[in-house]
N, C-alpha and C. Protein backbone atom coordinates (compact mmCIF):
# COMPACT_ATOMS: atom_id res chain seq x y z
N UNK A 1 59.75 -13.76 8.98
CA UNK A 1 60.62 -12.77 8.37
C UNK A 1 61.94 -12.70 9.14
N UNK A 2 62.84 -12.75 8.32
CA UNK A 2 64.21 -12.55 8.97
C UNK A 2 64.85 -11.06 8.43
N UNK A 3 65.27 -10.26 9.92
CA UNK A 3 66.03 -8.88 9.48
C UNK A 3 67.22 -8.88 9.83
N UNK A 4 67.92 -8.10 8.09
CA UNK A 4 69.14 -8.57 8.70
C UNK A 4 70.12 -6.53 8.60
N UNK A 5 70.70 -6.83 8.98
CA UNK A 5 71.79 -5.69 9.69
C UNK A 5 73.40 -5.64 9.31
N UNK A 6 74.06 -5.20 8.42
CA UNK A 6 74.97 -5.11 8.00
C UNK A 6 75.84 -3.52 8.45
N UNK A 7 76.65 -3.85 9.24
CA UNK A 7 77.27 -2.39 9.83
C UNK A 7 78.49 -2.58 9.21
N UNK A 8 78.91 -1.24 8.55
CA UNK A 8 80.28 -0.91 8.04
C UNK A 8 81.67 0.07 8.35
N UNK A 9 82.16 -0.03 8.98
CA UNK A 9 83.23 0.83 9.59
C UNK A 9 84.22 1.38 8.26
N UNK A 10 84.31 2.60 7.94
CA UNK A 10 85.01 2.60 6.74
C UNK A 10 85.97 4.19 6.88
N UNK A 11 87.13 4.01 6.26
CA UNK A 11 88.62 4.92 6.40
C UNK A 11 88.38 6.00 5.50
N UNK A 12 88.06 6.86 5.47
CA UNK A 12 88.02 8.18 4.14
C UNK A 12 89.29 8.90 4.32
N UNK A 13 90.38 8.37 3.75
CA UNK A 13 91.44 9.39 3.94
C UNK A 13 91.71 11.01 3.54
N UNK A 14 90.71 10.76 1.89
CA UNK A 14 90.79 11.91 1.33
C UNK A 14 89.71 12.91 1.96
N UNK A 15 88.90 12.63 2.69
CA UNK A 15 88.34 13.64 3.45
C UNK A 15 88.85 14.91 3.72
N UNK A 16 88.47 15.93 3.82
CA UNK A 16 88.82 17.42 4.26
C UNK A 16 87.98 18.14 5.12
N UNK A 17 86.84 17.50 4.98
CA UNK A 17 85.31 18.41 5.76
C UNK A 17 84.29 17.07 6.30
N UNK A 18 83.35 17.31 6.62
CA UNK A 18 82.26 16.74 7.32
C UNK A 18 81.07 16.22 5.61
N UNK A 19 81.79 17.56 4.96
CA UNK A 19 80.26 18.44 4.04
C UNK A 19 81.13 17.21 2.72
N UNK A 20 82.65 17.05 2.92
CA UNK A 20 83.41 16.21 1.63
C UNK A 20 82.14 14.64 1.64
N UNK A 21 82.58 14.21 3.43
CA UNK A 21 82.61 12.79 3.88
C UNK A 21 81.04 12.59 3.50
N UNK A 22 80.32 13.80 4.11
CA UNK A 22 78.60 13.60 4.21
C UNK A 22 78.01 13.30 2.56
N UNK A 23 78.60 13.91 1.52
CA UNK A 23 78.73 14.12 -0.42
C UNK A 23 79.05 12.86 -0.33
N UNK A 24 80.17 11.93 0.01
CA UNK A 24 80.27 10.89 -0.48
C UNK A 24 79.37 10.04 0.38
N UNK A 25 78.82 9.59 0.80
CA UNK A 25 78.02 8.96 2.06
C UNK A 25 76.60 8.93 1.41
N UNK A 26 76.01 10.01 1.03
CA UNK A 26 74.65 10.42 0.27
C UNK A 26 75.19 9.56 -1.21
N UNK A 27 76.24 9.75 -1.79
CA UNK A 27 76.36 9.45 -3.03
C UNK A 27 75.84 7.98 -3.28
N UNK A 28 76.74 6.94 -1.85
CA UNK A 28 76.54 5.81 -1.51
C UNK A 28 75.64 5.01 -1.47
N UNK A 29 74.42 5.98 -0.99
CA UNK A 29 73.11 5.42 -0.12
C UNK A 29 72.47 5.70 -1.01
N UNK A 30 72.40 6.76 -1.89
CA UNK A 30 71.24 6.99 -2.91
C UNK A 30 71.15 6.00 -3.96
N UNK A 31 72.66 5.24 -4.50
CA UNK A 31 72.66 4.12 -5.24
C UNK A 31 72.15 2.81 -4.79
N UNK A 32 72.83 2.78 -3.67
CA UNK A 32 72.29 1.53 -3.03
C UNK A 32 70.73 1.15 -2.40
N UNK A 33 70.01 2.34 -2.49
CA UNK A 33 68.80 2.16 -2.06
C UNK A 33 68.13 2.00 -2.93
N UNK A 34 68.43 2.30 -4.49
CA UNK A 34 68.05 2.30 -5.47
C UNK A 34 68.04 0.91 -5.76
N UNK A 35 68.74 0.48 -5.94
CA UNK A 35 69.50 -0.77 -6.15
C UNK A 35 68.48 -1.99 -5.47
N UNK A 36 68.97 -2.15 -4.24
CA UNK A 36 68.39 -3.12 -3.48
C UNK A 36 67.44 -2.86 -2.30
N UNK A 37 66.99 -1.50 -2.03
CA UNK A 37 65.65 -1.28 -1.54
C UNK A 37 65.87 -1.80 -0.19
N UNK A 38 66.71 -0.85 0.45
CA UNK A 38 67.55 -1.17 2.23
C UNK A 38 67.18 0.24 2.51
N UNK A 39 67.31 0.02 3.65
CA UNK A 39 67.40 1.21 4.96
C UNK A 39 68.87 1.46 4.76
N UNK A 40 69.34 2.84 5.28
CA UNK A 40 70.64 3.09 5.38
C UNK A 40 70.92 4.20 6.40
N UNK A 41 71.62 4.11 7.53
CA UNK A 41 71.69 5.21 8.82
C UNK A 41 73.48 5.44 8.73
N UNK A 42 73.55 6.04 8.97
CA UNK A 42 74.85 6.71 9.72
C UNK A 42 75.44 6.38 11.13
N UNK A 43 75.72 5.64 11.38
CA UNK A 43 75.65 4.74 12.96
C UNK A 43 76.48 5.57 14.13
N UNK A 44 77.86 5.63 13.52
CA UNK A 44 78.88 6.51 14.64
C UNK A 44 79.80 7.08 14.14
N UNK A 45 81.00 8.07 14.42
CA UNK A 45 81.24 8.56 14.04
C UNK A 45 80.77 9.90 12.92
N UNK A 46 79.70 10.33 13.67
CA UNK A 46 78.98 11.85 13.15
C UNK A 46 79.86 12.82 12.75
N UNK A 47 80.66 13.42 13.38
CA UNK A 47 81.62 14.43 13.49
C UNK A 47 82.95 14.52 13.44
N UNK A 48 83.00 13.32 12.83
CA UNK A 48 84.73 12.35 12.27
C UNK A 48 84.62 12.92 10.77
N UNK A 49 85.93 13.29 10.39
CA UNK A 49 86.32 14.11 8.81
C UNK A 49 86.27 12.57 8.07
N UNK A 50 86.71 11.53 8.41
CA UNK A 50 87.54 11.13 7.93
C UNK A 50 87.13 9.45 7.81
N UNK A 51 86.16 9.43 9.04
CA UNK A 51 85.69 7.57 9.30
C UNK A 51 84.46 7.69 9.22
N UNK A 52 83.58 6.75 9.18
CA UNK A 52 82.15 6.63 9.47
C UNK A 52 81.75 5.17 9.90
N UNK A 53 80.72 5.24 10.22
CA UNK A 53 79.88 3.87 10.44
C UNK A 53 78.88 3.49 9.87
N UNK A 54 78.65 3.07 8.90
CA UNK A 54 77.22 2.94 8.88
C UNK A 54 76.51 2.00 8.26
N UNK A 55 75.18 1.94 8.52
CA UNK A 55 74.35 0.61 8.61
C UNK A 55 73.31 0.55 7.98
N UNK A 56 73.17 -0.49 7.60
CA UNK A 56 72.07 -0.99 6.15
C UNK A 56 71.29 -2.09 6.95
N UNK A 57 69.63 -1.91 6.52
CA UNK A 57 69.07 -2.89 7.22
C UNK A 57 68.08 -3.44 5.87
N UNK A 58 67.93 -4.59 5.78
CA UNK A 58 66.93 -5.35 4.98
C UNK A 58 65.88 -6.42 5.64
N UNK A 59 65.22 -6.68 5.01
CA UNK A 59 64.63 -8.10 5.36
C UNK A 59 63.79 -8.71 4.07
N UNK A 60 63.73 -10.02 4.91
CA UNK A 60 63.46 -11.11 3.46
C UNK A 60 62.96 -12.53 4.50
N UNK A 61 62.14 -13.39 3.78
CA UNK A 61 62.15 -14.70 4.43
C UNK A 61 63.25 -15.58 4.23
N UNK A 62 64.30 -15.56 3.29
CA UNK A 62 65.32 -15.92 3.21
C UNK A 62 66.79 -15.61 4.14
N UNK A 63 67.20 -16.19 4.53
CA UNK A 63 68.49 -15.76 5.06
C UNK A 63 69.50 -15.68 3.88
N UNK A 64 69.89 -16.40 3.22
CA UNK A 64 70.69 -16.52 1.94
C UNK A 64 70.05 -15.27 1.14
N UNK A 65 69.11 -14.74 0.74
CA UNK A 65 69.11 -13.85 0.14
C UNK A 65 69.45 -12.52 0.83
N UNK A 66 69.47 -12.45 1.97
CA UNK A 66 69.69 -11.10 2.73
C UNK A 66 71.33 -11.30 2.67
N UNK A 67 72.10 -12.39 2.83
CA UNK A 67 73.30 -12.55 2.56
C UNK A 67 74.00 -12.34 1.18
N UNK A 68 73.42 -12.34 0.20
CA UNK A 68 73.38 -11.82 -0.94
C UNK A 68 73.81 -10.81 -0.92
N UNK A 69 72.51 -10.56 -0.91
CA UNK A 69 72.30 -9.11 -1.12
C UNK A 69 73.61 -7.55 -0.14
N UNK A 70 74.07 -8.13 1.23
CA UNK A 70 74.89 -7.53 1.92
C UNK A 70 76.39 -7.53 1.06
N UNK A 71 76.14 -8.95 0.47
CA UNK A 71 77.89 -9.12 -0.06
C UNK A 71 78.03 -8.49 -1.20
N UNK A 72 76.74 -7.83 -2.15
CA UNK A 72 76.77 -6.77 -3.30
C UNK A 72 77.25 -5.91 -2.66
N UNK A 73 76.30 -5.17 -1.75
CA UNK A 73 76.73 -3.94 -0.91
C UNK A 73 78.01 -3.92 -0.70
N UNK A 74 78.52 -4.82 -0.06
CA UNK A 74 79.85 -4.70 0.11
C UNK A 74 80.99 -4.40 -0.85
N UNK A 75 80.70 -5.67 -1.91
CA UNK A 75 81.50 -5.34 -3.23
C UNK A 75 81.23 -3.58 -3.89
N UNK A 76 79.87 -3.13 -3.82
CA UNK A 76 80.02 -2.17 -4.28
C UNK A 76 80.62 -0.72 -3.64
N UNK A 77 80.71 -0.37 -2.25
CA UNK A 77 81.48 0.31 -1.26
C UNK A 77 83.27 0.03 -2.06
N UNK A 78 83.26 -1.39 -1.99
CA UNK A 78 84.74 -1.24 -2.03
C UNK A 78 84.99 -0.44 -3.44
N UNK A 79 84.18 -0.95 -4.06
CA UNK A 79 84.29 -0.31 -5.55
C UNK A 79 84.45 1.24 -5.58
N UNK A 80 83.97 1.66 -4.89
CA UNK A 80 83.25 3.16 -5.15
C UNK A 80 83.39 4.15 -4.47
N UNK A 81 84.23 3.69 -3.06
CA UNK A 81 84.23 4.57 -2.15
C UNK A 81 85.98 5.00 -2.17
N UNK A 82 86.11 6.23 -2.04
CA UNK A 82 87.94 6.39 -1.99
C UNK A 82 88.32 6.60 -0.26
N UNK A 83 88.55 5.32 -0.46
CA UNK A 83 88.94 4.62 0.87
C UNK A 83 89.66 3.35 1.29
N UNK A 84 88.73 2.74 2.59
CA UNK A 84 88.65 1.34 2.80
C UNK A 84 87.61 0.84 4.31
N UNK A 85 87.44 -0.26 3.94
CA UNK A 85 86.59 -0.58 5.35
C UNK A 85 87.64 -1.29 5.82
N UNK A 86 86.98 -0.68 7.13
CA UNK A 86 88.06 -1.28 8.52
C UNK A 86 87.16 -2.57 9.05
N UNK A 87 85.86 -2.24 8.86
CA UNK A 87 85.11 -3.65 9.45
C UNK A 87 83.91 -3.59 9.15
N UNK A 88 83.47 -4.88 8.78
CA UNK A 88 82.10 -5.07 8.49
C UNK A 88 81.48 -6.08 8.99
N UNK A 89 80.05 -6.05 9.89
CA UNK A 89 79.59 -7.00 10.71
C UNK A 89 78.26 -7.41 9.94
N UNK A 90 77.79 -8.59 10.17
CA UNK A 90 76.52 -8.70 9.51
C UNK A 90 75.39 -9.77 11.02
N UNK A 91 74.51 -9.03 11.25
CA UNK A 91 73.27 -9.50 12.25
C UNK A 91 71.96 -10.03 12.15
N UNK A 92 71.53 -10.97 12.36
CA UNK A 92 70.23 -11.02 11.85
C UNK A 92 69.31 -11.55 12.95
N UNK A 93 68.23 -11.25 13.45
CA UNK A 93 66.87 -10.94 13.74
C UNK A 93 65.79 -11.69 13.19
């Protein structure tokens, strides 16, 4: 089994609160878990209005499919989130 780890650094400009950033963040994760059946944490930036971190974990015997599957994720963040990512790393185990 290969696990893989996709961390996302991402800009919320329109932020105002913790309670705005945390609404859109839940909005995120509830689709995407739906979707493709990942783990999803909150990595850094806890108490930032405005940035976050956070990280999606899968696994698969495939490497190409866990790669897949991260580059949906990705496409769909950019889609959906009113923002931008500053950086996205991908790890695998």
């Amino acid at each position: 089994m290969i696990i893989g780890l996709l961390t996302v650094e991402i800009y919320i400009p329109y932020s105002h609160s913790l309670k705005e950033k945390r609404k859109m963040l839940n909005k995120i994760k509830d689709r995407l878990k739906k979707k493709y059946n990942i783990a999803f944490a909150e990595l850094a930036y806890l108490n930032k209005w405005q940035r976050s971190k956070i990280g999606f974990v899968t696994l698969n015997i495939q490497k190409s499919m866990i790669e897949k599957i991260f580059q949906k994720i990705i496409q769909e963040i950019e889609e959906n989130i009113e923002g931008e990512i500053l950086q996205k790393e991908i790890y695998y185990f």
